[in-house]
PDB file of N, CA and C in Angstrom:
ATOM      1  N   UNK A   1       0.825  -1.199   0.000  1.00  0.00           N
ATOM      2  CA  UNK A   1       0.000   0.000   0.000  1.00  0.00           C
ATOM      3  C   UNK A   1       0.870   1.265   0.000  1.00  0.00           C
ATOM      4  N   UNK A   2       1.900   1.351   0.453  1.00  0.00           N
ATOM      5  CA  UNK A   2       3.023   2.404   0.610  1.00  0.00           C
ATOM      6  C   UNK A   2       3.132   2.816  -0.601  1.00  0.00           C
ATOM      7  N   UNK A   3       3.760   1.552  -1.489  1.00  0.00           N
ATOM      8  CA  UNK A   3       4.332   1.754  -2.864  1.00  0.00           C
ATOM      9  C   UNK A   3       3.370   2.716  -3.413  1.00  0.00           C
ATOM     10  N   UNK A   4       1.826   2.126  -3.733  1.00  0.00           N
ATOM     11  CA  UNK A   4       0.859   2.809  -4.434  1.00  0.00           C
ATOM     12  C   UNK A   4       0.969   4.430  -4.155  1.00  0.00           C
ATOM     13  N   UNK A   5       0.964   4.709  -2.806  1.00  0.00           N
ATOM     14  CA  UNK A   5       0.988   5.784  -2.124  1.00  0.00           C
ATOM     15  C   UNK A   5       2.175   6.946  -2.837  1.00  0.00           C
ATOM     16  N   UNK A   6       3.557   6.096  -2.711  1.00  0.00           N
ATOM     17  CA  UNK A   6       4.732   6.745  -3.409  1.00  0.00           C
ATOM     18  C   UNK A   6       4.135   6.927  -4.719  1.00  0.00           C
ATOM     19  N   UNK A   7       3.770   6.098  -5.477  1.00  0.00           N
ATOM     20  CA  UNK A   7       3.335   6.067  -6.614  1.00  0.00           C
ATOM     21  C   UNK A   7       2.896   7.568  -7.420  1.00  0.00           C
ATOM     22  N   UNK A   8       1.162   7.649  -6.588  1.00  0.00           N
ATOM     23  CA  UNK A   8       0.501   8.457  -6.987  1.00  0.00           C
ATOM     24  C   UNK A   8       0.569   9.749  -6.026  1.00  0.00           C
ATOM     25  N   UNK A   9       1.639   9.914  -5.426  1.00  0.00           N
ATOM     26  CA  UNK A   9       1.824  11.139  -5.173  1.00  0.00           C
ATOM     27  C   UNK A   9       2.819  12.101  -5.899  1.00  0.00           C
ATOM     28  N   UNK A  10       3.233  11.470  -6.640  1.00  0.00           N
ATOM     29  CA  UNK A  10       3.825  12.144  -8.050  1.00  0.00           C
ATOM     30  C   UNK A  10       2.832  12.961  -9.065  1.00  0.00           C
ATOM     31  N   UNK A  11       1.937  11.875  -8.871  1.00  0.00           N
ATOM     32  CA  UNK A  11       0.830  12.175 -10.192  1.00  0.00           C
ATOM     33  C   UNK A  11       0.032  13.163  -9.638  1.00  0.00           C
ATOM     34  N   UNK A  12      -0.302  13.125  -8.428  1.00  0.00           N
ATOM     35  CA  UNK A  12      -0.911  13.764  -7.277  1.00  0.00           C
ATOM     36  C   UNK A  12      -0.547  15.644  -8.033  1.00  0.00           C
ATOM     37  N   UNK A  13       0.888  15.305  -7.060  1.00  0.00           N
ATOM     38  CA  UNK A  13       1.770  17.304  -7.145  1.00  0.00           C
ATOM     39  C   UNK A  13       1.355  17.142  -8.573  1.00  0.00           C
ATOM     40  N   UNK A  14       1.542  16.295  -9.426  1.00  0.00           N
ATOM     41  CA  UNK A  14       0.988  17.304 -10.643  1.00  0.00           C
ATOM     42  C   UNK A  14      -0.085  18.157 -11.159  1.00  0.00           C
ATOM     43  N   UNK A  15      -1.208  17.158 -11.149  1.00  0.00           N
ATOM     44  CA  UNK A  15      -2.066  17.574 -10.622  1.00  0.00           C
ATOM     45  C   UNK A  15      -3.757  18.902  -9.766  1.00  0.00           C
ATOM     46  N   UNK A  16      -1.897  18.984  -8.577  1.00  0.00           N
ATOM     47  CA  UNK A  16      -2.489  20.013  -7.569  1.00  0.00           C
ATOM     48  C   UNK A  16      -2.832  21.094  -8.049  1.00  0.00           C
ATOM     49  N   UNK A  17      -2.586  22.146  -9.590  1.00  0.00           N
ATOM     50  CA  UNK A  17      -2.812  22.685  -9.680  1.00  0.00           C
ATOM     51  C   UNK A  17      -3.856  23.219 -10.638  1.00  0.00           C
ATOM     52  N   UNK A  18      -4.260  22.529 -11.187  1.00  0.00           N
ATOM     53  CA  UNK A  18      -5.257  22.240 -11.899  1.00  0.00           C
ATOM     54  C   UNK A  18      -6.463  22.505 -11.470  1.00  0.00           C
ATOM     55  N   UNK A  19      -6.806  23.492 -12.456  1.00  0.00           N
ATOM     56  CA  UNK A  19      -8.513  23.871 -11.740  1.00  0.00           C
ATOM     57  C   UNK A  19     -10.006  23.310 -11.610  1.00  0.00           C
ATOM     58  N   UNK A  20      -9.603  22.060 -11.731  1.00  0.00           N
ATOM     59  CA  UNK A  20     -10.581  20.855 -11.802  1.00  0.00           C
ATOM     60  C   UNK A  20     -10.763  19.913 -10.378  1.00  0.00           C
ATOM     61  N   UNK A  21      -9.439  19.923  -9.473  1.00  0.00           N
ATOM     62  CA  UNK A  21      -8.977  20.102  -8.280  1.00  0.00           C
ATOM     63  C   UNK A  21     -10.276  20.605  -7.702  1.00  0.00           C
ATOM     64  N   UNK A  22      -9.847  21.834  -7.936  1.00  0.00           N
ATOM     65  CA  UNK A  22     -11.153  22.913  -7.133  1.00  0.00           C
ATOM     66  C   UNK A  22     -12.872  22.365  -7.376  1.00  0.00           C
ATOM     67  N   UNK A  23     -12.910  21.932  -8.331  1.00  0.00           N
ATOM     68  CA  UNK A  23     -14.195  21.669  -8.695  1.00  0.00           C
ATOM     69  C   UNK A  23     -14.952  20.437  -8.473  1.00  0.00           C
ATOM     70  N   UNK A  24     -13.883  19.558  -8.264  1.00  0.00           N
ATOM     71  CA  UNK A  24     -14.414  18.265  -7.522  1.00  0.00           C
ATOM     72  C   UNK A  24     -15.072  18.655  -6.077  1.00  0.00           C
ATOM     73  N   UNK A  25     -14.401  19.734  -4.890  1.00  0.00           N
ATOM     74  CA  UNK A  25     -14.589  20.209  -4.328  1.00  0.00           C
ATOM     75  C   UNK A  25     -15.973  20.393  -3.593  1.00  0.00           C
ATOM     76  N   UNK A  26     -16.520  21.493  -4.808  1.00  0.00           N
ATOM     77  CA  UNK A  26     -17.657  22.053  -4.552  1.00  0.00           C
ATOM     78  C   UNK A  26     -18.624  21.540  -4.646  1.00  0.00           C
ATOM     79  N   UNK A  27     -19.998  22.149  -3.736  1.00  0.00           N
ATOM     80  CA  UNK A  27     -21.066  21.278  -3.589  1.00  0.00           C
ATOM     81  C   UNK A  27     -21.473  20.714  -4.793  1.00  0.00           C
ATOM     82  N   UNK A  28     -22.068  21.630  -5.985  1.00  0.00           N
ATOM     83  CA  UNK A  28     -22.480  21.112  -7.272  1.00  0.00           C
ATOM     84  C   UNK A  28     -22.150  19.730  -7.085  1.00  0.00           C
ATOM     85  N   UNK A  29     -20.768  19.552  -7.277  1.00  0.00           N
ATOM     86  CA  UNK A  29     -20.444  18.240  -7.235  1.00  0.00           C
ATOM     87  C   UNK A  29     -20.616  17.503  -6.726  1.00  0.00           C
ATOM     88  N   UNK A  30     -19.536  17.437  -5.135  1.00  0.00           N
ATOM     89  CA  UNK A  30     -19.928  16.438  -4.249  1.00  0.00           C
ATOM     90  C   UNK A  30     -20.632  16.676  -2.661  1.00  0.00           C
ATOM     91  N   UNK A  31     -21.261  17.779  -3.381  1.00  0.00           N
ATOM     92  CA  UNK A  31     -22.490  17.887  -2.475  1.00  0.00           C
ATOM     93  C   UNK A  31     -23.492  17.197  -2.250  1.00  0.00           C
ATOM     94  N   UNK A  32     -25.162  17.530  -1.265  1.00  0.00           N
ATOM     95  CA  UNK A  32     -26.155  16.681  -1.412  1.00  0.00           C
ATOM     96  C   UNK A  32     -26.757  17.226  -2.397  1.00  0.00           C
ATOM     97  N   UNK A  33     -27.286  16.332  -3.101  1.00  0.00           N
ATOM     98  CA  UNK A  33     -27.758  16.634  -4.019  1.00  0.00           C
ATOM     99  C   UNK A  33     -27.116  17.225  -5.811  1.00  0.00           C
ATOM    100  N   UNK A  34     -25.578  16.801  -5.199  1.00  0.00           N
ATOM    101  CA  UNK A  34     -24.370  17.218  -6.173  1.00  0.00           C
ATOM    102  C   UNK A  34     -24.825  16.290  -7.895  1.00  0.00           C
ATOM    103  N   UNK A  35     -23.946  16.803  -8.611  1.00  0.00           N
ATOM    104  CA  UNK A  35     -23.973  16.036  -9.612  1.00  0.00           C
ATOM    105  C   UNK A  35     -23.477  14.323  -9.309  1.00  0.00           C
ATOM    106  N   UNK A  36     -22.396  14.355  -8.601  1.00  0.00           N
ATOM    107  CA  UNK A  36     -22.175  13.233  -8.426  1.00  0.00           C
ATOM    108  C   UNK A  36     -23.093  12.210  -7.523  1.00  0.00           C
ATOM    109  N   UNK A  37     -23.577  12.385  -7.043  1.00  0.00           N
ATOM    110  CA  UNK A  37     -24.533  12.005  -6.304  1.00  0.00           C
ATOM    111  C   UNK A  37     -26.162  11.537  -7.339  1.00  0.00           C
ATOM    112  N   UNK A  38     -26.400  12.389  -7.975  1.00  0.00           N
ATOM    113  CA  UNK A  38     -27.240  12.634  -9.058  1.00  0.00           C
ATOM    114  C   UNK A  38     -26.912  11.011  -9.754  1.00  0.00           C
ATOM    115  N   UNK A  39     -25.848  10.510 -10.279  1.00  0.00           N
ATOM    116  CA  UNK A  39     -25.313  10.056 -11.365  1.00  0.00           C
ATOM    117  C   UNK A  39     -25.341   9.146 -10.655  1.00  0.00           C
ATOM    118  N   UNK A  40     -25.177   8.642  -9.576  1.00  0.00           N
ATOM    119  CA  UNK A  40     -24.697   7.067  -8.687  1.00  0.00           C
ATOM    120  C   UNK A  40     -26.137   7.106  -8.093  1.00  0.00           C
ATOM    121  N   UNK A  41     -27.291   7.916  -7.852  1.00  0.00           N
ATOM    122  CA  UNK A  41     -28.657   7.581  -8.017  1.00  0.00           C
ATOM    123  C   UNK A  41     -29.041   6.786  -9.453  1.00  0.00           C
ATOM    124  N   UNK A  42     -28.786   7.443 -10.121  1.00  0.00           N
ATOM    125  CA  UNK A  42     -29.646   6.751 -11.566  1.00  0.00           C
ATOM    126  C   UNK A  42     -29.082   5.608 -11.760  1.00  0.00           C
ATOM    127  N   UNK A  43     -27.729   5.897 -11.721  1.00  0.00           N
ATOM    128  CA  UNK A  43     -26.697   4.193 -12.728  1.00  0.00           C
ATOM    129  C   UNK A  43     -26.225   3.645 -10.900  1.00  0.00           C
ATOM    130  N   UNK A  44     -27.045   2.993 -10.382  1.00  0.00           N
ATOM    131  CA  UNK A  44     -26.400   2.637  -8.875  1.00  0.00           C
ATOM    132  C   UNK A  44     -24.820   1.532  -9.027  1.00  0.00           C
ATOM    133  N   UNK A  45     -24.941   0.564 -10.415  1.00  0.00           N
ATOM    134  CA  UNK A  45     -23.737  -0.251 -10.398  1.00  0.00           C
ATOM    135  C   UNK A  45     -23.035   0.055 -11.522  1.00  0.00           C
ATOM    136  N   UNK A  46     -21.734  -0.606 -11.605  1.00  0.00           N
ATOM    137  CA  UNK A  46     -20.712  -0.234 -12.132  1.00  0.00           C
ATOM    138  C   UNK A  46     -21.193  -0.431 -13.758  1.00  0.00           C
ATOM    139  N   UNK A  47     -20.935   0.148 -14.774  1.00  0.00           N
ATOM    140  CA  UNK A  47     -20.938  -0.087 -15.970  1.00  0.00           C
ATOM    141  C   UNK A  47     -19.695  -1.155 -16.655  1.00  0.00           C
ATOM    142  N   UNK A  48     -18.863  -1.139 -16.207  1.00  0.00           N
ATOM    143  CA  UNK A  48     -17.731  -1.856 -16.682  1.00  0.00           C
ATOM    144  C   UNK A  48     -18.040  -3.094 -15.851  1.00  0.00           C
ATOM    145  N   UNK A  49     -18.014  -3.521 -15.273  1.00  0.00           N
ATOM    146  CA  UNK A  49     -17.874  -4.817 -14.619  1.00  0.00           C
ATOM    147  C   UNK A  49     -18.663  -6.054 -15.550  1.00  0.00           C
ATOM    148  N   UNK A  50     -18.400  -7.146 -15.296  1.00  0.00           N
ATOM    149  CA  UNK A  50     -18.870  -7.790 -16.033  1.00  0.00           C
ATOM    150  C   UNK A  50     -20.649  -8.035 -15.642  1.00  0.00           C
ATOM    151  N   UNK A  51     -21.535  -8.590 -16.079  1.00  0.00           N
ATOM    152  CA  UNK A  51     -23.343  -8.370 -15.851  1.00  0.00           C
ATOM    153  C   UNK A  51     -22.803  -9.695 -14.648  1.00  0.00           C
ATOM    154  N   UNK A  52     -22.384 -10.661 -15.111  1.00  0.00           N
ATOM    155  CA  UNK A  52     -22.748 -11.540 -13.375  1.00  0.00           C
ATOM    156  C   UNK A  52     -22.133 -11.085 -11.968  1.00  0.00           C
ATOM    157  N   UNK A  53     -21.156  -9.843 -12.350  1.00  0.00           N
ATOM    158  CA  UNK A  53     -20.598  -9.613 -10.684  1.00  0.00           C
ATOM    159  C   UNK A  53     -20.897  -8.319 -11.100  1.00  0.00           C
ATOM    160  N   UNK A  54     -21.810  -7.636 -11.040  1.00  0.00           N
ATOM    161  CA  UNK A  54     -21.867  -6.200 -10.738  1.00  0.00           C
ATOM    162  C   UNK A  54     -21.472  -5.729  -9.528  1.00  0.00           C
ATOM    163  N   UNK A  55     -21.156  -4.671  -9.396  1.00  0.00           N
ATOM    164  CA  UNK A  55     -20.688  -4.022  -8.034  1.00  0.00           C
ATOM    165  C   UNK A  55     -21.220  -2.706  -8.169  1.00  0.00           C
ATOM    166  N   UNK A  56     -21.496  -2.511  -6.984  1.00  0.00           N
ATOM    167  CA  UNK A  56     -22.274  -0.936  -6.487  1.00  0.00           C
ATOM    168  C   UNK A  56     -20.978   0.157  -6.857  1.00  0.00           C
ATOM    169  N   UNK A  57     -21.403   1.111  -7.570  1.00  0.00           N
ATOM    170  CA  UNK A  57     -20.923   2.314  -8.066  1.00  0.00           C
ATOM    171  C   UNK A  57     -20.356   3.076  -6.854  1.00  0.00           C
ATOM    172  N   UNK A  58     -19.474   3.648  -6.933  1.00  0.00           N
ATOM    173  CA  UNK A  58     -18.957   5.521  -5.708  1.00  0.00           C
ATOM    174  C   UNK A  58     -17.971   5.630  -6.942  1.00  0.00           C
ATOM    175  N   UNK A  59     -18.262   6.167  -8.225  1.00  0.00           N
ATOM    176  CA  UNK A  59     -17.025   7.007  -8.989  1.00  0.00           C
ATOM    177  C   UNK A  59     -18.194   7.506  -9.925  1.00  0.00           C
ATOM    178  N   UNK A  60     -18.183   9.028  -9.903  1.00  0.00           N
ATOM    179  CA  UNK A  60     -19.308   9.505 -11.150  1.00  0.00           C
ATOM    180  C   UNK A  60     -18.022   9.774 -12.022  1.00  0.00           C
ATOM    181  N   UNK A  61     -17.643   8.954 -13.213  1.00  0.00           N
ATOM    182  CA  UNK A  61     -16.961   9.327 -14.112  1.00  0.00           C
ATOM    183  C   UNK A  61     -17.464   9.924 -15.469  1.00  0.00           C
ATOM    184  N   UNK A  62     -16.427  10.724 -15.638  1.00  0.00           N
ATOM    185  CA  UNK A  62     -16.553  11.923 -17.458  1.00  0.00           C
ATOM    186  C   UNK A  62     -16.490  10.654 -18.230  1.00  0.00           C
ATOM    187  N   UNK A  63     -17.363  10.489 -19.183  1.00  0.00           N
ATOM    188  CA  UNK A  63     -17.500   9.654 -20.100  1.00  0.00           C
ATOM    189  C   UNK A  63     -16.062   9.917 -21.180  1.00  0.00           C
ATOM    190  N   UNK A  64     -16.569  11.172 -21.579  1.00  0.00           N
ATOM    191  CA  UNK A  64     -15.166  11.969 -22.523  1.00  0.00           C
ATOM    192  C   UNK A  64     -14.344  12.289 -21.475  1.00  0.00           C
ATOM    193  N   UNK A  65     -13.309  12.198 -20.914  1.00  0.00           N
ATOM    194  CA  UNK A  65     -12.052  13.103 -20.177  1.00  0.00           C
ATOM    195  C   UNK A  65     -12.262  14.333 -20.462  1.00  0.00           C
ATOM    196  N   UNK A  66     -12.856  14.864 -19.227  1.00  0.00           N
ATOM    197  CA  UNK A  66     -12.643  16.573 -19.458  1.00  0.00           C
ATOM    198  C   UNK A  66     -11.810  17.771 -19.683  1.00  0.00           C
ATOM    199  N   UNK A  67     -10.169  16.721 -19.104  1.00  0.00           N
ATOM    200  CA  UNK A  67      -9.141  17.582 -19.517  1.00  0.00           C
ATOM    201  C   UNK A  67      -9.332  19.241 -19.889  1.00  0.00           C
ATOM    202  N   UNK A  68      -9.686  19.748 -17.811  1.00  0.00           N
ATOM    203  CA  UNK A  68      -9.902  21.040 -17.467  1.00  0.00           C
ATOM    204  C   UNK A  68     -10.832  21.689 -18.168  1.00  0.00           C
ATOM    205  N   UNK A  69     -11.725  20.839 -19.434  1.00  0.00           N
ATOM    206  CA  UNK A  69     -12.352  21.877 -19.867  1.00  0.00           C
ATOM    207  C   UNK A  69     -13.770  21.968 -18.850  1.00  0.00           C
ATOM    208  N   UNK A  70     -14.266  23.176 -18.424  1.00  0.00           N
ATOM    209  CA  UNK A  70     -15.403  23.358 -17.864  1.00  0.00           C
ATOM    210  C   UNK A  70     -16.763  23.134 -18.594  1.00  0.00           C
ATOM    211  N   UNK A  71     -16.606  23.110 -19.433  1.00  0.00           N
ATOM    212  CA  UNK A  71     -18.136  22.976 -20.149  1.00  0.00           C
ATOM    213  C   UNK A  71     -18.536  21.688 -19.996  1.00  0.00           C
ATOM    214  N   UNK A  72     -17.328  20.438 -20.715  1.00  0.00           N
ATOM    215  CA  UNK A  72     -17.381  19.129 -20.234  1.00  0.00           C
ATOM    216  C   UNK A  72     -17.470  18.549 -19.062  1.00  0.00           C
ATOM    217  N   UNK A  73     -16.735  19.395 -18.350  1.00  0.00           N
ATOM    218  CA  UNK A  73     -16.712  18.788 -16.148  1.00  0.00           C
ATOM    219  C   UNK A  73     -18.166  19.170 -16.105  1.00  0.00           C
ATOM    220  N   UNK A  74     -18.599  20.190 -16.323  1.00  0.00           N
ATOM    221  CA  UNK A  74     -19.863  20.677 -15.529  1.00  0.00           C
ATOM    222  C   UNK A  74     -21.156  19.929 -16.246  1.00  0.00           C
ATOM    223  N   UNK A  75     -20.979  19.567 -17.766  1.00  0.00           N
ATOM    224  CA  UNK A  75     -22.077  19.333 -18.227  1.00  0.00           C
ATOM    225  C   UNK A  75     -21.990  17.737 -19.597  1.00  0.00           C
ATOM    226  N   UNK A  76     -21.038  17.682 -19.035  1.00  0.00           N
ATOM    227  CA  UNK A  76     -20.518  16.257 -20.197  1.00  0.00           C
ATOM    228  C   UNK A  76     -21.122  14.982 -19.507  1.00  0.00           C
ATOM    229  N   UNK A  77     -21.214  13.945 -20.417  1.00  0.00           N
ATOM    230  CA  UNK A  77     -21.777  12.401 -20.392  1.00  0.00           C
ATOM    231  C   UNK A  77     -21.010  12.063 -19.150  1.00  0.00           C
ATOM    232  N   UNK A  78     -21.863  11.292 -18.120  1.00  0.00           N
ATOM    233  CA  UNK A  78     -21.171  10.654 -16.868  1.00  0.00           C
ATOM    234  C   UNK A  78     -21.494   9.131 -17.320  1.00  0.00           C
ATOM    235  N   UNK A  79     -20.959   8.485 -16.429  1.00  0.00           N
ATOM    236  CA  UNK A  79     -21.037   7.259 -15.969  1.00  0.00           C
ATOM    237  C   UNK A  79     -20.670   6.872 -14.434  1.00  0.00           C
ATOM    238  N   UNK A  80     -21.520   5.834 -14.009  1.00  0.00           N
ATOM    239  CA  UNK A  80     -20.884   5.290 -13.068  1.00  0.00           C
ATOM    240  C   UNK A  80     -20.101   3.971 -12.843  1.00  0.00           C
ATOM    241  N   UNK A  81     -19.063   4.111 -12.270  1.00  0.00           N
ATOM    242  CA  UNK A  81     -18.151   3.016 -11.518  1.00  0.00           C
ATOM    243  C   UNK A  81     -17.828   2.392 -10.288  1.00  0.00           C
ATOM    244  N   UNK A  82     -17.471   1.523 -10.663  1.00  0.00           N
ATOM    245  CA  UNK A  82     -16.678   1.088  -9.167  1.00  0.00           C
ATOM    246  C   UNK A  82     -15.351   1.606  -9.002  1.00  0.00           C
ATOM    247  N   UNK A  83     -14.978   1.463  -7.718  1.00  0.00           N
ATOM    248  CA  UNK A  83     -13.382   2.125  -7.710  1.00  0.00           C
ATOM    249  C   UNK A  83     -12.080   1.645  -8.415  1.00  0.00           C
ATOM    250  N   UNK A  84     -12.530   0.164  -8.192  1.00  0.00           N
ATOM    251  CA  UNK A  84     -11.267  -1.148  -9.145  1.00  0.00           C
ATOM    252  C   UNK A  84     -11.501  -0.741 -10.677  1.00  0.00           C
ATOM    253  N   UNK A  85     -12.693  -0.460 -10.957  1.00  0.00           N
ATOM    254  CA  UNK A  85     -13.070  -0.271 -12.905  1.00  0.00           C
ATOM    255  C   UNK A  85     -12.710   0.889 -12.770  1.00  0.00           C
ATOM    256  N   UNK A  86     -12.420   2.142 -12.522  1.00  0.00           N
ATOM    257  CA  UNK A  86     -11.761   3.323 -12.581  1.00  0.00           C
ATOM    258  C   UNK A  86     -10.951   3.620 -12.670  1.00  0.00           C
ATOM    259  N   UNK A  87      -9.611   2.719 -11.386  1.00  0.00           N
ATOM    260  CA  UNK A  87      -8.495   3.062 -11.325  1.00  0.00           C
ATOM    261  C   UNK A  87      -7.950   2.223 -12.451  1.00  0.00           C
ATOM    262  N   UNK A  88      -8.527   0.917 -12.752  1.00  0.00           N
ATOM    263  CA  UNK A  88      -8.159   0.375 -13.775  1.00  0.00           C
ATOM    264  C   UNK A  88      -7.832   0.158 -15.160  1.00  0.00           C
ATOM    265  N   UNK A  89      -9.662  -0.494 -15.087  1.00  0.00           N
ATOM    266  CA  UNK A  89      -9.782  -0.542 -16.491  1.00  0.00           C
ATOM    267  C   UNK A  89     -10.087   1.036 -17.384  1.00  0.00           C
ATOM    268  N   UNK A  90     -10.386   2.153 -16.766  1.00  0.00           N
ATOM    269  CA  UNK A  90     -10.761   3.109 -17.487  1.00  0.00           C
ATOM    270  C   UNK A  90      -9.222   3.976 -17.495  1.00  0.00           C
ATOM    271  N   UNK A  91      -8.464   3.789 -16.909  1.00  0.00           N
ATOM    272  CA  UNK A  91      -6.985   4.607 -16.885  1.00  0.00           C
ATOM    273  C   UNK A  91      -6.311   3.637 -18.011  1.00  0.00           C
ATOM    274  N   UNK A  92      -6.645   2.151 -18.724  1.00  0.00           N
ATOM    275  CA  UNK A  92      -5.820   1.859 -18.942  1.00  0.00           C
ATOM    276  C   UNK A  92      -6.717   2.072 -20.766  1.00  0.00           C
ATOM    277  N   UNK A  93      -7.696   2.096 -20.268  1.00  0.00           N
ATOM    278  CA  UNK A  93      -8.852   2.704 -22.185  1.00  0.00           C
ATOM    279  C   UNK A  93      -8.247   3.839 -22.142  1.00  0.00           C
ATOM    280  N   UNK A  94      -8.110   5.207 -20.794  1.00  0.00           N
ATOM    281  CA  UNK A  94      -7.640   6.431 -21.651  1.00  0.00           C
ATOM    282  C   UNK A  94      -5.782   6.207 -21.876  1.00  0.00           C
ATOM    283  N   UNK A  95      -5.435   5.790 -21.803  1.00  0.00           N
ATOM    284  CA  UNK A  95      -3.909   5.652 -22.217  1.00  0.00           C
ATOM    285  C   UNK A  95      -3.806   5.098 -23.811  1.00  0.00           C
ATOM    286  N   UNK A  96      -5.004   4.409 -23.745  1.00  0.00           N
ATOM    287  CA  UNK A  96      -4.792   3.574 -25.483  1.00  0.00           C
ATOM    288  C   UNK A  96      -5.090   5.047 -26.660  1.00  0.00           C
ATOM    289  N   UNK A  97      -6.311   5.639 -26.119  1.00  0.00           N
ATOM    290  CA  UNK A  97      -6.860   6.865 -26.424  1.00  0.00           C
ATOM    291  C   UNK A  97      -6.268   7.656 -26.780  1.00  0.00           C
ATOM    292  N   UNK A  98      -5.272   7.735 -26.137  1.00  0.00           N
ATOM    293  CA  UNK A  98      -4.080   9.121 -25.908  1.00  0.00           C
ATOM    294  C   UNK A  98      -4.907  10.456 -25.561  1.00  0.00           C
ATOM    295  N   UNK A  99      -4.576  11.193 -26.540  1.00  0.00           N
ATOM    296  CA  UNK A  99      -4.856  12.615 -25.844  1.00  0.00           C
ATOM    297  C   UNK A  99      -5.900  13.226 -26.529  1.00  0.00           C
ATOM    298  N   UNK A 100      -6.683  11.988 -27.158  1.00  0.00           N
ATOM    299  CA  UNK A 100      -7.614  12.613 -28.749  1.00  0.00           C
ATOM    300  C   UNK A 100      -9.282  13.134 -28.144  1.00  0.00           C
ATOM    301  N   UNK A 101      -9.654  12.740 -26.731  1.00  0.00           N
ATOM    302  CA  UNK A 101     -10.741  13.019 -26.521  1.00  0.00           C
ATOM    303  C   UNK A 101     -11.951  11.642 -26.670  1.00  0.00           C
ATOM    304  N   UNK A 102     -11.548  10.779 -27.111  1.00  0.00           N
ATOM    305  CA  UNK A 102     -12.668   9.976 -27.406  1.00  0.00           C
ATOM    306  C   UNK A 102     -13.274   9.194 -26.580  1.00  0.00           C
ATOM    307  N   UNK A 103     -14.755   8.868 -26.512  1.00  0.00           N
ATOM    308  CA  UNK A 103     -15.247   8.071 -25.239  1.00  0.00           C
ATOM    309  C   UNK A 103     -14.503   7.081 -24.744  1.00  0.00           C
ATOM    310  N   UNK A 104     -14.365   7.081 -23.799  1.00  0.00           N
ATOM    311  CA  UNK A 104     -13.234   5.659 -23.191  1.00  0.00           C
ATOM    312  C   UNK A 104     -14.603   4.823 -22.090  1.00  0.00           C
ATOM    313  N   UNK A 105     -15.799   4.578 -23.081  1.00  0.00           N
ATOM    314  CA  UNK A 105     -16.184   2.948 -22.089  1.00  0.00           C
ATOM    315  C   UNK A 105     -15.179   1.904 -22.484  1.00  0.00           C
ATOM    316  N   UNK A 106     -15.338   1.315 -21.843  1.00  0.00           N
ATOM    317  CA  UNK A 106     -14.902  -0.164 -22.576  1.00  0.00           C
ATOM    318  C   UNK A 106     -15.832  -1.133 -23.023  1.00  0.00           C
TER     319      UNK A 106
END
């Protein structure tokens, strides 16, 4: 668990300054009644997982990577996840992606 820790605290400071940071933040978001909250009401289980082991959703993910843009954070296609299909399988669809913008379900 350390390692991970060393890991993503690299990725972390990068990151930190990014004004998307801030916006996870705020109520809109992960407030009551936030968007994120909104999104893990409707879609309660994971979209990625396979249909015989579904697992209960806590990740409202950007369908498109918003990459700081505000129009997309605030008002772009969500989905919901689980935490393992997030850190995972959806980091390892946007890497194939590169930097082009395109939906990364799997």
């Amino acid at each position: 668990m350390a390692d991970k820790r060393d890991r993503d605290r690299t990725a972390d400071a990068k990151r930190a300054d990014k004004p998307s940071r801030k916006w996870y933040k705020r109520k809109a978001w992960s407030g009551k009644g936030g968007r994120r909250e909104q999104q893990l009401a409707n879609e309660p289980l994971c979209r990625l997982c396979p249909d015989h082991s579904k697992q209960r959703a806590t990740v409202a993910d950007h369908v498109i990577p918003h990459r700081e843009d505000y129009a997309l954070f605030w008002f772009g296609e969500l989905q919901s996840l689980c935490k393992s299909c997030h850190d995972i399988k959806k980091q390892r669809v946007e890497r194939r992606a590169g930097r082009g913008g395109e939906k990364s379900t799997a």
